[in-house]
C-alpha atoms as a PDB file:
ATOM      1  CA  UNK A   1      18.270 -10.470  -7.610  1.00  0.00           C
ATOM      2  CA  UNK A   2      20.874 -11.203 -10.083  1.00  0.00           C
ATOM      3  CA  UNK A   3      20.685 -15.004 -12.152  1.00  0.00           C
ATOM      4  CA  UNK A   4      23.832 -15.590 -10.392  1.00  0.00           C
ATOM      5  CA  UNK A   5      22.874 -15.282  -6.930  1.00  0.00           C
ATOM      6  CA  UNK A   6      19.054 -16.571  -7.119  1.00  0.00           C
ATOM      7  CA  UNK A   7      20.991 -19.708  -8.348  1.00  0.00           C
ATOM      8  CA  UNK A   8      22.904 -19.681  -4.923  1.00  0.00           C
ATOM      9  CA  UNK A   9      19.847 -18.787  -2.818  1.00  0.00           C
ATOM     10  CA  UNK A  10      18.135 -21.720  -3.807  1.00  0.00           C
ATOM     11  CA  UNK A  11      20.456 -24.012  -3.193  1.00  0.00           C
ATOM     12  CA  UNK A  12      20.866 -22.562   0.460  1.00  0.00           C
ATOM     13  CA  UNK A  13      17.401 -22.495   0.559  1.00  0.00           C
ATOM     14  CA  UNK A  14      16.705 -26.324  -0.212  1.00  0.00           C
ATOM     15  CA  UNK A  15      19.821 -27.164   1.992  1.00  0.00           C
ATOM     16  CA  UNK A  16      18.687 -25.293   5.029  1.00  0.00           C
ATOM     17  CA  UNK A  17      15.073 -26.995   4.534  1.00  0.00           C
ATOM     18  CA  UNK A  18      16.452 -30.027   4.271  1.00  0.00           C
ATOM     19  CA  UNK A  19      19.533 -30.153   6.842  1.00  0.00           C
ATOM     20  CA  UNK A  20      19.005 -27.476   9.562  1.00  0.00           C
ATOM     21  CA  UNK A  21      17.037 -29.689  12.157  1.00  0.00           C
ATOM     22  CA  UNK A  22      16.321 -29.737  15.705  1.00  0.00           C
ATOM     23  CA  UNK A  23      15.289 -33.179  17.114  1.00  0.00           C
ATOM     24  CA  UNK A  24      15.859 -34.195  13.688  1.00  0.00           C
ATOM     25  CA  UNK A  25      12.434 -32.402  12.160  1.00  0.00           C
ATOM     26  CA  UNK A  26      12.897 -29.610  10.291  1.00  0.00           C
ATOM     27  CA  UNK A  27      14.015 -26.015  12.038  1.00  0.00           C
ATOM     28  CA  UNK A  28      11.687 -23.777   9.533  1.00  0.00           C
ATOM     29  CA  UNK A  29       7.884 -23.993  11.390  1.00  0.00           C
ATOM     30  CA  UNK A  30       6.177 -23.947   7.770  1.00  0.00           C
ATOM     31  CA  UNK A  31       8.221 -26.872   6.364  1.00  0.00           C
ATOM     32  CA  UNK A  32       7.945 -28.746   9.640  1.00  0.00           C
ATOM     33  CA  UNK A  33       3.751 -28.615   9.601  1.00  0.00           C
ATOM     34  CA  UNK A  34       3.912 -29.723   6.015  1.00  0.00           C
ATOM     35  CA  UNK A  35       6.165 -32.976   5.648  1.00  0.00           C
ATOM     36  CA  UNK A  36       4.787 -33.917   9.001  1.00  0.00           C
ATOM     37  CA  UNK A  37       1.754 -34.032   7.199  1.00  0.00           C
ATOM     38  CA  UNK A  38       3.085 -35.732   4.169  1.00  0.00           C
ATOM     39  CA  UNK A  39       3.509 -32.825   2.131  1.00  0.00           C
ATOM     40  CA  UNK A  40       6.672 -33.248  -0.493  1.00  0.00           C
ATOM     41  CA  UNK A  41       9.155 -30.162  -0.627  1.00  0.00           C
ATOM     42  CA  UNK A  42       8.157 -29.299  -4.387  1.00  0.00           C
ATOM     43  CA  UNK A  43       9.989 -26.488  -5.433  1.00  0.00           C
ATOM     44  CA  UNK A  44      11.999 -23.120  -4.229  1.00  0.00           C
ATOM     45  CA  UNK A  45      10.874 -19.779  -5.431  1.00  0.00           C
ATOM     46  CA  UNK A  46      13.507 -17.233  -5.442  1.00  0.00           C
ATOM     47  CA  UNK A  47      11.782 -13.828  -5.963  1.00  0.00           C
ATOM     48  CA  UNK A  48       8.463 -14.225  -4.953  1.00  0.00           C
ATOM     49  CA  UNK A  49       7.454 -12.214  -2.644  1.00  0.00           C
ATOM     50  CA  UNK A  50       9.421  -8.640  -2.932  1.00  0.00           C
ATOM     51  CA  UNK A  51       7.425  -7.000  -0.388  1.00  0.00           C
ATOM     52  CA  UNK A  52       9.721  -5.497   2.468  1.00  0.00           C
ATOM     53  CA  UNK A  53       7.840  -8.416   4.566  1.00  0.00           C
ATOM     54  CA  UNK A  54       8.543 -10.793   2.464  1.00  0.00           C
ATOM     55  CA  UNK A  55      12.832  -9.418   2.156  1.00  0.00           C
ATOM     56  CA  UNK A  56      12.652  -8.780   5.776  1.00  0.00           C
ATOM     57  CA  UNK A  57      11.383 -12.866   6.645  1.00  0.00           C
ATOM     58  CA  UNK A  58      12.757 -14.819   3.775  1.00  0.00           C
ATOM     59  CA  UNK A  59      15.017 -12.953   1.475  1.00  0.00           C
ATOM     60  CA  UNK A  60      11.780 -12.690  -1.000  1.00  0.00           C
ATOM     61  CA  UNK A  61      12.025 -16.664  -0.810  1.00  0.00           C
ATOM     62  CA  UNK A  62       8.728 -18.743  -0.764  1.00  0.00           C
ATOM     63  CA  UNK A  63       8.571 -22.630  -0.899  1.00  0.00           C
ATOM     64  CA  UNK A  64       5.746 -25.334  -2.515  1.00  0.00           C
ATOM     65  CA  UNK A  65       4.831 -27.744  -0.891  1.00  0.00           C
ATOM     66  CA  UNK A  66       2.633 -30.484  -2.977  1.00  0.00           C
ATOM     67  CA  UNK A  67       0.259 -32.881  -1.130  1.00  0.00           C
ATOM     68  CA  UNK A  68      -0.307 -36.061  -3.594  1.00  0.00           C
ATOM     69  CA  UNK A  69      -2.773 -37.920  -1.806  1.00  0.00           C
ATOM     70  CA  UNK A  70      -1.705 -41.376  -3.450  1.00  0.00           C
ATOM     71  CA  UNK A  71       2.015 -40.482  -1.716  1.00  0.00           C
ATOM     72  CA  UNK A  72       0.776 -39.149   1.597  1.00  0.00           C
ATOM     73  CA  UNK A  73       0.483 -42.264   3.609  1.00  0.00           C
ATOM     74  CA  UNK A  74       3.584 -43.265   3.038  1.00  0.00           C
ATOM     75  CA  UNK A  75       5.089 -40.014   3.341  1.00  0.00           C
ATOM     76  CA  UNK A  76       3.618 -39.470   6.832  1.00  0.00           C
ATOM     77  CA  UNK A  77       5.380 -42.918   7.577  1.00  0.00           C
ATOM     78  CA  UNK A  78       8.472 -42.116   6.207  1.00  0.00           C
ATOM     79  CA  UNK A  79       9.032 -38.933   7.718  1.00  0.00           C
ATOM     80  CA  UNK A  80       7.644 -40.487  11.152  1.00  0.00           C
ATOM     81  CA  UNK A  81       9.945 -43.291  11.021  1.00  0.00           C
ATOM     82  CA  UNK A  82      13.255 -41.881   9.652  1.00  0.00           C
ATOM     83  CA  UNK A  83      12.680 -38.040   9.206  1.00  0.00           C
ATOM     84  CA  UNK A  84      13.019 -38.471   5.595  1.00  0.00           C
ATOM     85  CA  UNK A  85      11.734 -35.356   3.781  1.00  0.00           C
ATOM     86  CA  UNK A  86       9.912 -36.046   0.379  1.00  0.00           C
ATOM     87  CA  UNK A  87      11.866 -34.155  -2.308  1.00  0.00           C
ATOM     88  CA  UNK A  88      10.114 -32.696  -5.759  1.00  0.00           C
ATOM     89  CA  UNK A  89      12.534 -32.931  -8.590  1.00  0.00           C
ATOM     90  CA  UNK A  90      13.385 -29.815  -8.215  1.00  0.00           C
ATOM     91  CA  UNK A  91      14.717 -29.495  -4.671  1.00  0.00           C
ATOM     92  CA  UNK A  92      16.638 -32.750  -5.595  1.00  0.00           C
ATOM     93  CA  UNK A  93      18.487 -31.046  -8.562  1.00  0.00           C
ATOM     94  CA  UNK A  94      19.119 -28.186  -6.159  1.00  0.00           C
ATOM     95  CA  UNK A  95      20.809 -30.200  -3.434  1.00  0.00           C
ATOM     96  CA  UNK A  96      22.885 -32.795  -6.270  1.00  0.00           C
ATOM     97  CA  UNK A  97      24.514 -29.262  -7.497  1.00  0.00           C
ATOM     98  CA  UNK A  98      27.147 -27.937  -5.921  1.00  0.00           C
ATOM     99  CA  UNK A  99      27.698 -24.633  -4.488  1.00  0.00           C
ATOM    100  CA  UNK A 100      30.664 -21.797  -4.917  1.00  0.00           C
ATOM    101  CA  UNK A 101      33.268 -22.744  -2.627  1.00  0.00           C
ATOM    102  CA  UNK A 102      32.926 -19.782  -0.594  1.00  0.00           C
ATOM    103  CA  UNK A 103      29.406 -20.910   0.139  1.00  0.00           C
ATOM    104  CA  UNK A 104      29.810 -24.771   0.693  1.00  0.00           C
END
């Protein structure tokens, strides 16, 4: 995928994480199961798994999720409470930058 476009991926990536809900909890299964259990959203891999599984599910996309034990209770109350996800720097910098107007 061109530098160009896996920039643009990402960001749709971390938005739809972060925005596409239903019942206000996250629409993607995976990321649902993690930040209910107090796992942060760490980082968006664009490219990682070129498989024609992994083109067919995800566009080759694959997510981290990081459990910090010293974080997770209040993550699990967080989320509980208010449905806040738990961003890693890098998913934050991905949603602060804007996208190509075509794709905002």
């Amino acid at each position: 995928v061109a530098p160009l476009l896996r920039g643009i991926l990402a960001k749709l990536a971390a938005r739809y994480l972060v925005t596409e809900t239903h019942r206000r909890k996250p629409l993607d299964g995976v990321a649902r199961f993690h930040v209910g259990n107090g796992a942060i959203l760490h980082r968006i891999n664009v490219n990682a798994d070129t498989s024609r599984k992994g083109w067919h599910n995800s566009f080759g996309i694959m997510v981290n999720y990081r459990y910090d034990l010293e974080q997770l209770p209040t993550n699990v109350t967080q989320y509980e409470a208010e449905y806040r996800i738990p961003l890693g720097e890098d998913v934050q910098a991905l949603l602060d930058e804007s996208l190509p107007p075509s794709f905002a």
